[in-house]
C-alpha atoms as a PDB file:
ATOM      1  CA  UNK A   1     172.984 129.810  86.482  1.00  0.00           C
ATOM      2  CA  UNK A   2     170.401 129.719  89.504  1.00  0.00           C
ATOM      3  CA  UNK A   3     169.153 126.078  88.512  1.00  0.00           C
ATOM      4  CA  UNK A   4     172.764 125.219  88.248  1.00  0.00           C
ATOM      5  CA  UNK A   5     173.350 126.566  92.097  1.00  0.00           C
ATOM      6  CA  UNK A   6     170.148 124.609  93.763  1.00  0.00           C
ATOM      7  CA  UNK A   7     171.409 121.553  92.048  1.00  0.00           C
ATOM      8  CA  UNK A   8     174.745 122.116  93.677  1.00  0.00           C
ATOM      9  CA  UNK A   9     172.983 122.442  96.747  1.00  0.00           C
ATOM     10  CA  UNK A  10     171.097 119.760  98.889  1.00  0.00           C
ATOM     11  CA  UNK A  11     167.451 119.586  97.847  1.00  0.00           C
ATOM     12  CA  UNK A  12     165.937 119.419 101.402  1.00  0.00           C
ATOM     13  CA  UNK A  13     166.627 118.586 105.285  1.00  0.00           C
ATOM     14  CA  UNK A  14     166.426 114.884 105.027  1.00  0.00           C
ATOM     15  CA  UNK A  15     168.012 113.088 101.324  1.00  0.00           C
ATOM     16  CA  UNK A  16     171.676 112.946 102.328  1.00  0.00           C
ATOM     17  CA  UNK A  17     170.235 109.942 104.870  1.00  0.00           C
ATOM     18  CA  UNK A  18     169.783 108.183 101.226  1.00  0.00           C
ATOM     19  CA  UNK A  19     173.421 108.453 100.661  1.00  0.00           C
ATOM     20  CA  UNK A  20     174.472 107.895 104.130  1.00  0.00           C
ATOM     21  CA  UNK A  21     171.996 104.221 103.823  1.00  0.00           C
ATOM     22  CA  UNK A  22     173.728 102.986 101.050  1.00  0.00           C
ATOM     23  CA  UNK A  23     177.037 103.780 101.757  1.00  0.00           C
ATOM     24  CA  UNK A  24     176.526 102.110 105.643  1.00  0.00           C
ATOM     25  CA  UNK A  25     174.830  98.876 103.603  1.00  0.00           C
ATOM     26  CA  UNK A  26     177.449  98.452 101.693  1.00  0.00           C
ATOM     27  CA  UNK A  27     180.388  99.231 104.259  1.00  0.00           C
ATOM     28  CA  UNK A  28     178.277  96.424 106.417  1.00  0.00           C
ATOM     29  CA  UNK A  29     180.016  93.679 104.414  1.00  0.00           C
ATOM     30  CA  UNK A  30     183.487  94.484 105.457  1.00  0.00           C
ATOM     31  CA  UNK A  31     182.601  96.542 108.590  1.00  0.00           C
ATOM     32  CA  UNK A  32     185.218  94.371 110.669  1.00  0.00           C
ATOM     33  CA  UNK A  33     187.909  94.696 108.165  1.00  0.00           C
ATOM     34  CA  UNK A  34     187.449  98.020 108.198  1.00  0.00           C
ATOM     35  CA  UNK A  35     187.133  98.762 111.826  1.00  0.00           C
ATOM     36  CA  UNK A  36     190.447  96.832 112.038  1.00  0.00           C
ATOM     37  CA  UNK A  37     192.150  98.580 109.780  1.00  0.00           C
ATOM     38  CA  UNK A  38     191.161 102.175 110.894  1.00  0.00           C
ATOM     39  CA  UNK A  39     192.286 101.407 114.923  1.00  0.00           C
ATOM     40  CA  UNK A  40     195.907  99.757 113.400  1.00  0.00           C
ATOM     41  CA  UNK A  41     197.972 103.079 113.002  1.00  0.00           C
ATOM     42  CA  UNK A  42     196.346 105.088 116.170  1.00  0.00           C
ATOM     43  CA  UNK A  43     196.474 101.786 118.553  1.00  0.00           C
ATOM     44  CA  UNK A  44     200.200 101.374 117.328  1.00  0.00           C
ATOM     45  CA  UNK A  45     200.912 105.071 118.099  1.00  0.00           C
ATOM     46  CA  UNK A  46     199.123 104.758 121.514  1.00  0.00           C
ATOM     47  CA  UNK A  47     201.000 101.877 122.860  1.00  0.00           C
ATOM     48  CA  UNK A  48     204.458 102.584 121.363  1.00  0.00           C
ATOM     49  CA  UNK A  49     204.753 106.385 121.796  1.00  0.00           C
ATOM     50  CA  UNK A  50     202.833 106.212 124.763  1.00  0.00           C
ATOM     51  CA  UNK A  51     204.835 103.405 126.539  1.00  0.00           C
ATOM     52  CA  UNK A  52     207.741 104.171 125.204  1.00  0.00           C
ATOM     53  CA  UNK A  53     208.294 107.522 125.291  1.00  0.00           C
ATOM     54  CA  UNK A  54     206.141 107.923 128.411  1.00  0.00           C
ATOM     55  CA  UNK A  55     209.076 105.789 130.361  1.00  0.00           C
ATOM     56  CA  UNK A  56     211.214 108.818 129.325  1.00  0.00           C
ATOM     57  CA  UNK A  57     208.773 111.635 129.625  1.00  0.00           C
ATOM     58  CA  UNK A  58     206.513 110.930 132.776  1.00  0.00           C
ATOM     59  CA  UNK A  59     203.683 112.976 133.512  1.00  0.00           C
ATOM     60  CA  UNK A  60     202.465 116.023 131.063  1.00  0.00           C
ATOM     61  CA  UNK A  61     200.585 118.604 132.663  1.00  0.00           C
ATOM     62  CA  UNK A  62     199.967 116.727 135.946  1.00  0.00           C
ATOM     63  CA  UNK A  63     199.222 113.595 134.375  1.00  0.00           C
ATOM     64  CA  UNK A  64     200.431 110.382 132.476  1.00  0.00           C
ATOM     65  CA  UNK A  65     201.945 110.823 129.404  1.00  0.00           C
ATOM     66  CA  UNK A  66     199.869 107.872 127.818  1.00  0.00           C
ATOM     67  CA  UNK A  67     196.832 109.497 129.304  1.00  0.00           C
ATOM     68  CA  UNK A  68     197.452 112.618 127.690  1.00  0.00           C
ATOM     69  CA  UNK A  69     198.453 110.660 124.096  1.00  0.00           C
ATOM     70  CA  UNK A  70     195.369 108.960 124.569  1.00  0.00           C
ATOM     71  CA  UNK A  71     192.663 112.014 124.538  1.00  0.00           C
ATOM     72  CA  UNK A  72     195.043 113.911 121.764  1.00  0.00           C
ATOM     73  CA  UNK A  73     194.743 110.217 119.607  1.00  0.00           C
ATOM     74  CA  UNK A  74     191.177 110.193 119.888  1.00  0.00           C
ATOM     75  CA  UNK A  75     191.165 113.300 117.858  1.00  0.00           C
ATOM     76  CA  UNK A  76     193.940 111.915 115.632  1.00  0.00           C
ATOM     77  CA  UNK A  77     191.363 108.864 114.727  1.00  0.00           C
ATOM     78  CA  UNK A  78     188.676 110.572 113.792  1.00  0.00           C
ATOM     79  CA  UNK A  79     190.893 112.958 111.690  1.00  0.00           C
ATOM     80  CA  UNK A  80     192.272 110.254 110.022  1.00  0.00           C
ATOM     81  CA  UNK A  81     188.910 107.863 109.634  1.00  0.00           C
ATOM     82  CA  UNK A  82     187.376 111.072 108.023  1.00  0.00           C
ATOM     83  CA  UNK A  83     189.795 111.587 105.978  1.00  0.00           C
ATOM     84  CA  UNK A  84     190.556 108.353 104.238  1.00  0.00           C
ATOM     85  CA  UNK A  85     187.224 107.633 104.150  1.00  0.00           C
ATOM     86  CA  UNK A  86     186.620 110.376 102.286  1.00  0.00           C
ATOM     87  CA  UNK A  87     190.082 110.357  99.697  1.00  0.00           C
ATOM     88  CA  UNK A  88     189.809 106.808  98.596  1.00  0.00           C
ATOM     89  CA  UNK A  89     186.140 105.514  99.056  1.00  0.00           C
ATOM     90  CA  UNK A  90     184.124 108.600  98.368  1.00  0.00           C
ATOM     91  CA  UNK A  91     186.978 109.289  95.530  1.00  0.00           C
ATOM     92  CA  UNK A  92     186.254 106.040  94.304  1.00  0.00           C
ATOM     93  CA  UNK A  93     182.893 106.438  94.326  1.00  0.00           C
ATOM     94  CA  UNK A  94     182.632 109.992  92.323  1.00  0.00           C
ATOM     95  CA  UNK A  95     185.612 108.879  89.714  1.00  0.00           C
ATOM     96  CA  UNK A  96     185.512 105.021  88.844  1.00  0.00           C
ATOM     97  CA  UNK A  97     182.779 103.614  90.128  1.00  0.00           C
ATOM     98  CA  UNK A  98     180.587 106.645  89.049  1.00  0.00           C
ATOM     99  CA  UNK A  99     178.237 105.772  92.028  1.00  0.00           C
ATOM    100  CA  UNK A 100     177.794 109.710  92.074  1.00  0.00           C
ATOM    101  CA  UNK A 101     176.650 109.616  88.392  1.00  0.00           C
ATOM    102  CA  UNK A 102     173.831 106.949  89.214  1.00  0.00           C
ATOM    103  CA  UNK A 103     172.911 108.878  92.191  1.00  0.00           C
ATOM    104  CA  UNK A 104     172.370 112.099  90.205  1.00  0.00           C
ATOM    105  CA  UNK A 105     170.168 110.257  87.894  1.00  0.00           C
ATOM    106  CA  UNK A 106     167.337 109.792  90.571  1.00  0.00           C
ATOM    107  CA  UNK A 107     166.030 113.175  92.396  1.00  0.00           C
ATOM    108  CA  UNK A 108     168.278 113.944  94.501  1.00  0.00           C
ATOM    109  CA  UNK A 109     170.889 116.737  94.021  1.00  0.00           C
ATOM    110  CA  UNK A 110     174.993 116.898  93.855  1.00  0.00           C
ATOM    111  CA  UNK A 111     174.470 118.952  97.450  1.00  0.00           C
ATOM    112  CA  UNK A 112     172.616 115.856  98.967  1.00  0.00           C
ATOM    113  CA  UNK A 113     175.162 113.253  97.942  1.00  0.00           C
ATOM    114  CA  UNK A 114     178.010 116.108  99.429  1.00  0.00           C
ATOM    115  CA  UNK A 115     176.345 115.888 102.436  1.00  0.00           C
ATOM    116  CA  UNK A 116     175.678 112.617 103.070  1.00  0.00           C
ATOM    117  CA  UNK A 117     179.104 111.599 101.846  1.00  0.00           C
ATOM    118  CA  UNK A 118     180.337 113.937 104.673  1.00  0.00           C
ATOM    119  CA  UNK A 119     178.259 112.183 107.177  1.00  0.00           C
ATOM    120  CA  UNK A 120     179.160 109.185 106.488  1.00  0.00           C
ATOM    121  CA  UNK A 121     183.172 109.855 107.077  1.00  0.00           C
ATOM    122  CA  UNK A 122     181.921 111.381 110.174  1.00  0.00           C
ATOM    123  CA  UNK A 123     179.900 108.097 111.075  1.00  0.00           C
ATOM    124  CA  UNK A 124     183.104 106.483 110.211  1.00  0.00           C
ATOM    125  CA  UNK A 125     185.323 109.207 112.820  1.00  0.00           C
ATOM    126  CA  UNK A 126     182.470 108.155 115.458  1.00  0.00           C
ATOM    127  CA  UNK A 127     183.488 104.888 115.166  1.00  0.00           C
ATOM    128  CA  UNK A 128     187.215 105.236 115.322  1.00  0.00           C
ATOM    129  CA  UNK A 129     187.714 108.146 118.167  1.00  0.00           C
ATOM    130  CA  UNK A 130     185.664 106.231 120.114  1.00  0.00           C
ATOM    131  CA  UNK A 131     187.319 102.535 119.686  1.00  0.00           C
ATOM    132  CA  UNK A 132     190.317 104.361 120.953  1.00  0.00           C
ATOM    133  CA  UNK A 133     188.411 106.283 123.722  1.00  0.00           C
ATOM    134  CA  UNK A 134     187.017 102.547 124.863  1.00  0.00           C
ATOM    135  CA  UNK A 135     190.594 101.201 124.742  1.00  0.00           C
ATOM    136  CA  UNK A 136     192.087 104.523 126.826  1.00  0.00           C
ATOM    137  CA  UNK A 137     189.170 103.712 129.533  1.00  0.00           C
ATOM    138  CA  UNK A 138     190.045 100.058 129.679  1.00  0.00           C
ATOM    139  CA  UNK A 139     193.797 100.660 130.461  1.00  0.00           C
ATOM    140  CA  UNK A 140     192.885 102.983 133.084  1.00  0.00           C
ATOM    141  CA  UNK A 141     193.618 106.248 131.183  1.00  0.00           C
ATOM    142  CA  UNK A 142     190.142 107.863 131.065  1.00  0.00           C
ATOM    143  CA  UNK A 143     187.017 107.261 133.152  1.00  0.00           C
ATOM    144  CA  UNK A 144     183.619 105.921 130.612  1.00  0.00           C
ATOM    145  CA  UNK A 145     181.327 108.493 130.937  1.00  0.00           C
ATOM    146  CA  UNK A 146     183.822 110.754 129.199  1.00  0.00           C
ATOM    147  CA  UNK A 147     183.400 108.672 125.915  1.00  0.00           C
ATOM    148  CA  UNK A 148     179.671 109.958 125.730  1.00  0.00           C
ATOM    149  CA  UNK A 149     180.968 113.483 126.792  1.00  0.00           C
ATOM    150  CA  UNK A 150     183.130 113.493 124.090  1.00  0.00           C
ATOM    151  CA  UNK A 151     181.235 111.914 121.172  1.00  0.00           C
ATOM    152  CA  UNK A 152     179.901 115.439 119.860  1.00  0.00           C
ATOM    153  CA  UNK A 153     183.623 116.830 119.638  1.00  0.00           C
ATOM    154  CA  UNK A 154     184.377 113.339 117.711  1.00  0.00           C
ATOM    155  CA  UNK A 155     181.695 113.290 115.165  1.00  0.00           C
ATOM    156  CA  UNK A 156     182.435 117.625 114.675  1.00  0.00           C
ATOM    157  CA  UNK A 157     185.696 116.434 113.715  1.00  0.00           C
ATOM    158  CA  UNK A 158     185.166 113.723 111.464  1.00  0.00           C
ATOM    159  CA  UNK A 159     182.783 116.221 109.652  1.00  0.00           C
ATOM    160  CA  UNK A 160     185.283 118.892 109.530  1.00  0.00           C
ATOM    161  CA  UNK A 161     188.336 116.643 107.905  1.00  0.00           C
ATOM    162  CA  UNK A 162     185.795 114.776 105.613  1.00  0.00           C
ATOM    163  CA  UNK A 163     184.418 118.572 104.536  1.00  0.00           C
ATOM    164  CA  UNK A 164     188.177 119.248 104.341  1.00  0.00           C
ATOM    165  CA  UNK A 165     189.063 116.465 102.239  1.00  0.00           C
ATOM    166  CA  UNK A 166     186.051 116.662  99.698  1.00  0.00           C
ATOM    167  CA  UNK A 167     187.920 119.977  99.001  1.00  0.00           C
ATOM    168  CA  UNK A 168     190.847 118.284  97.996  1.00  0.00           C
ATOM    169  CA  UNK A 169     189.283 115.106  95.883  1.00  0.00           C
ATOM    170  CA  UNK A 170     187.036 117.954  94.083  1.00  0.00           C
ATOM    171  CA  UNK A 171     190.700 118.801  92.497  1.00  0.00           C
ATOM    172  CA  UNK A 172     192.427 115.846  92.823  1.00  0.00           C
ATOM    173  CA  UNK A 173     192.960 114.419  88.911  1.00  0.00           C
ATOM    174  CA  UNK A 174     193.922 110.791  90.609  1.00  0.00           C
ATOM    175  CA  UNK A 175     195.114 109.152  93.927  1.00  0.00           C
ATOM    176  CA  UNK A 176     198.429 109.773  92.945  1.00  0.00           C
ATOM    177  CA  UNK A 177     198.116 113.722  94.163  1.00  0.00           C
ATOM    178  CA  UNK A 178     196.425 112.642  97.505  1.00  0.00           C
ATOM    179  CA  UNK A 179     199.859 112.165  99.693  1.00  0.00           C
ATOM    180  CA  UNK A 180     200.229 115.569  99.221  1.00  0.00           C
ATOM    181  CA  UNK A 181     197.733 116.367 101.299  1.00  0.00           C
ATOM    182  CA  UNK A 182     197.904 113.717 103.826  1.00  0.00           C
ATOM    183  CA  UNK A 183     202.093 114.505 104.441  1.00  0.00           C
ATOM    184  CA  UNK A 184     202.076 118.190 103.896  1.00  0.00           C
ATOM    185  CA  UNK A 185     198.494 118.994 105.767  1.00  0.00           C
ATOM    186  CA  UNK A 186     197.621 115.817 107.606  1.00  0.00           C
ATOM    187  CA  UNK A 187     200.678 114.625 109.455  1.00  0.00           C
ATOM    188  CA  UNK A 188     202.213 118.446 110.255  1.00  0.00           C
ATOM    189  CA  UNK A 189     198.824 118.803 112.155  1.00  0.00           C
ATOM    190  CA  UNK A 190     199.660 115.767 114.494  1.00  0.00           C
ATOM    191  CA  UNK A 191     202.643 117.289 115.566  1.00  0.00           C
ATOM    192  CA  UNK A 192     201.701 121.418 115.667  1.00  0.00           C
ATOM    193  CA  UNK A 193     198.394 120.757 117.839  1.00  0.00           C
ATOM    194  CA  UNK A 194     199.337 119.464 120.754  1.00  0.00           C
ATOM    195  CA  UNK A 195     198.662 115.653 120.081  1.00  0.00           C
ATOM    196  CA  UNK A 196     202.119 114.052 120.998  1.00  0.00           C
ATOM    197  CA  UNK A 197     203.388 116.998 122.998  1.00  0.00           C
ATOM    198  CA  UNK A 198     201.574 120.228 124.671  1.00  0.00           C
ATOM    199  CA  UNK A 199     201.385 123.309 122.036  1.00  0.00           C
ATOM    200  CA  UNK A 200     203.276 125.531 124.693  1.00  0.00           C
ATOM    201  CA  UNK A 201     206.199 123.910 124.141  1.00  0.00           C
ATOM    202  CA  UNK A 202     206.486 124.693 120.568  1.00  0.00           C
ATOM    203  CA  UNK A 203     208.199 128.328 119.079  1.00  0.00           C
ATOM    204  CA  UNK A 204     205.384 131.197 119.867  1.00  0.00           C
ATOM    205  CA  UNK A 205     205.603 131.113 115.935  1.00  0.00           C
ATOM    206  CA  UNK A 206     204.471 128.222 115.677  1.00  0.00           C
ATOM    207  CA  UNK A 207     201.858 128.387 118.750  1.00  0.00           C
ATOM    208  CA  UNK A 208     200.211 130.741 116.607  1.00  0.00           C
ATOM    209  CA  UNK A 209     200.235 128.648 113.885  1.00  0.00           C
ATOM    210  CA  UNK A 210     198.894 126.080 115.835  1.00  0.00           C
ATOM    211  CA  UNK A 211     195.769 128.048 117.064  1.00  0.00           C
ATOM    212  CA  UNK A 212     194.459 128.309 113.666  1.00  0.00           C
ATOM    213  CA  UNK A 213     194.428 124.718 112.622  1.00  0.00           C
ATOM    214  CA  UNK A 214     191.148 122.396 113.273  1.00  0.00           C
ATOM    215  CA  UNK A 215     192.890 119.726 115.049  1.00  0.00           C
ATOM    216  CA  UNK A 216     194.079 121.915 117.649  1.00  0.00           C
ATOM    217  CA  UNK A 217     190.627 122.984 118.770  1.00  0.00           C
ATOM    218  CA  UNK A 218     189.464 119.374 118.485  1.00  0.00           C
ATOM    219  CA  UNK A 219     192.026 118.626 120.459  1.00  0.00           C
ATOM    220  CA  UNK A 220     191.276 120.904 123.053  1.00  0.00           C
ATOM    221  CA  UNK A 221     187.686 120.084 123.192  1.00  0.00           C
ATOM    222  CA  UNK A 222     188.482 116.070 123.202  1.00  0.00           C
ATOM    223  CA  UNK A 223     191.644 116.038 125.770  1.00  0.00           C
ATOM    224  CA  UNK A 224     189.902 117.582 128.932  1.00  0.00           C
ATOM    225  CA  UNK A 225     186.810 115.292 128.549  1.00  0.00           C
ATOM    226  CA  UNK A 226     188.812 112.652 128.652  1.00  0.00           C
ATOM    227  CA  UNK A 227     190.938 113.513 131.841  1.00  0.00           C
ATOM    228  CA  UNK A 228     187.812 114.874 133.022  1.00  0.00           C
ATOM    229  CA  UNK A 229     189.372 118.259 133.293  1.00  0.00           C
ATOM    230  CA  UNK A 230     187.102 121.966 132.750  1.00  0.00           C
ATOM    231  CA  UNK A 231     187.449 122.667 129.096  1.00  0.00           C
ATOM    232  CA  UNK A 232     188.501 126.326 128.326  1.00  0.00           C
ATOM    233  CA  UNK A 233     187.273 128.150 125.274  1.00  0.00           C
ATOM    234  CA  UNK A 234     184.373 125.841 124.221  1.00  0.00           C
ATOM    235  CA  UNK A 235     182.373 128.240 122.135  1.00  0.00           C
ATOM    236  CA  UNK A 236     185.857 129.210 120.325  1.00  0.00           C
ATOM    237  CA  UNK A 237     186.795 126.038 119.650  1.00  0.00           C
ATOM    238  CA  UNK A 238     183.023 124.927 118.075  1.00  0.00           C
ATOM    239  CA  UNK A 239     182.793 128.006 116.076  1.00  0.00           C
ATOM    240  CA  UNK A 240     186.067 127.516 114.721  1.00  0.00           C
ATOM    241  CA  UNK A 241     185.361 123.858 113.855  1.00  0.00           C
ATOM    242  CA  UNK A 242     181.861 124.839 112.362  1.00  0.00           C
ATOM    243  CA  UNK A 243     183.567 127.120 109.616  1.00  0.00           C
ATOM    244  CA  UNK A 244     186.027 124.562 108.921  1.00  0.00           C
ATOM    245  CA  UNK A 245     183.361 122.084 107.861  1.00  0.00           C
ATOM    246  CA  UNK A 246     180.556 124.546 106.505  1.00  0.00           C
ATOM    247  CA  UNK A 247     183.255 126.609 104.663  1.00  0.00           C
ATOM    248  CA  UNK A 248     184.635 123.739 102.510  1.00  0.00           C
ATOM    249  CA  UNK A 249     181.516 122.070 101.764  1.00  0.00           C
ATOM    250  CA  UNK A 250     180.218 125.518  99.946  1.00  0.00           C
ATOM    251  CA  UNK A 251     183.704 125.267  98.050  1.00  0.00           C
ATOM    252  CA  UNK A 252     183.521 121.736  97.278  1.00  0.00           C
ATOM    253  CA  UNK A 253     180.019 121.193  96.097  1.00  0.00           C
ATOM    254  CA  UNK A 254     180.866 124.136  93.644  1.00  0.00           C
ATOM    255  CA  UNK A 255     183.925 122.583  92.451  1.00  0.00           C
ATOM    256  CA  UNK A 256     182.797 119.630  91.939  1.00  0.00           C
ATOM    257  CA  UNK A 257     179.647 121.085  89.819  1.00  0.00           C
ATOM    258  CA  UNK A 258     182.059 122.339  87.740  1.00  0.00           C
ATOM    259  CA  UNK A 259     183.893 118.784  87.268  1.00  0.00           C
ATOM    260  CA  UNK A 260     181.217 116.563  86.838  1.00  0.00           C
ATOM    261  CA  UNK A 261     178.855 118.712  84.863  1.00  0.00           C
ATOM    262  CA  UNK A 262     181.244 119.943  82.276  1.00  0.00           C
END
């Protein structure tokens, strides 16, 4: 049982980067594609919420409406990079293309290709939070030092939705049972944390709610960097997002022991 554990775990500081290499090599050969396709749905949401409904709406909390969409899409980016990264390609990679199995035949351990896996979606949220951040700060809506400010917050996100979603692809028989997640977990969280609108105008019930999902304290970590507003409730908000991410990957690597060596 304790050899089984350690190989669940990652062997040492420094073999995930194997993972995270040949995953980057081989996303290299669509990496535009890709890029593309992860800034479509935020960039969309940006431009039609933000100009449309901002015409309506006006200023939020002393400021532009689109300036205030733009810090909470950041967030929503990475959220959403992280996690489809992580449901289709890592999926992929575990189930049908039993990339995972190959792995596990060389030295390194189930925990290592967890954890690079998990970097890699975050690599991925880097990538996308912070297309949108250069697209806010070329319409005006944030200033470009903030992008570097807010980098940290971006990649602790994309770790915490890719540790997140490992969860649910350790359980997952198929693709099939992934929209649960992403319309009953994923897109409730876009509208509960303060992304399109500001929590305190939700029900307290649902303020409360609110407080204990991740997104929320990304949010509020991302949005007053990019407004270049004091941040309240830093070490809350980082300590909350560090359990969300180290939490799940103790409960995924263990599931998927259990799945893969059955």
């Amino acid at each position: 049982m304790g050899e089984g554990y350690a190989a669940a775990m990652p062997a040492n500081a420094y073999n995930w980067v194997a993972v995270w290499r040949r995953n980057f090599l081989a996303w290299r050969k669509v990496a535009v594609a890709s890029v593309l396709g992860n800034l479509a749905d935020p960039i969309t949401n940006l431009f039609g919420l933000g100009f449309g409904l901002g015409m309506i709406v006006g200023s939020v909390d002393g400021t532009s409406y689109i300036a205030f969409l733009a810090a909470g899409m950041v967030a929503t980016s990475a959220m959403t990079a992280a996690t489809f990264e992580t449901m289709y390609a890592t999926f992929a990679r575990m189930d049908s293309k039993r990339t995972w199995e190959a792995i596990l035949s060389t030295q390194l351990t189930l925990g290592d290709i967890v954890l690079g896996e998990l970097a890699w979606a975050a690599s991925k949220a880097v990538l996308a939070g912070t297309a949108i951040g250069i697209v806010a700060v070329a319409l005006g809506y944030a200033q470009w030092p903030s992008i570097l400010h807010a980098m940290p917050a971006i990649a602790l996100t994309g770790f915490v939705f890719a540790s997140l979603a490992m969860v649910v692809i350790s359980l997952a028989p198929s693709y099939d049972y992934f929209v649960f997640y992403q319309t009953l977990v994923v897109t409730p969280m876009v509208f509960l944390c303060g992304v399109v609108f500001p929590v305190s105008q939700l029900p307290s019930a649902f303020q409360r709610v609110a407080g204990l999902l991740p997104l929320a304290h990304s949010v509020d970590l991302i949005r007053p960097v990019m407004l270049g507003r004091p941040a309240g409730g830093i070490a809350l908000h980082i300590s909350a997002l560090c359990v969300y991410a180290v939490l799940p990957f103790f409960v995924s690597t263990a599931l998927f022991r259990r799945r893969l060596m059955r």
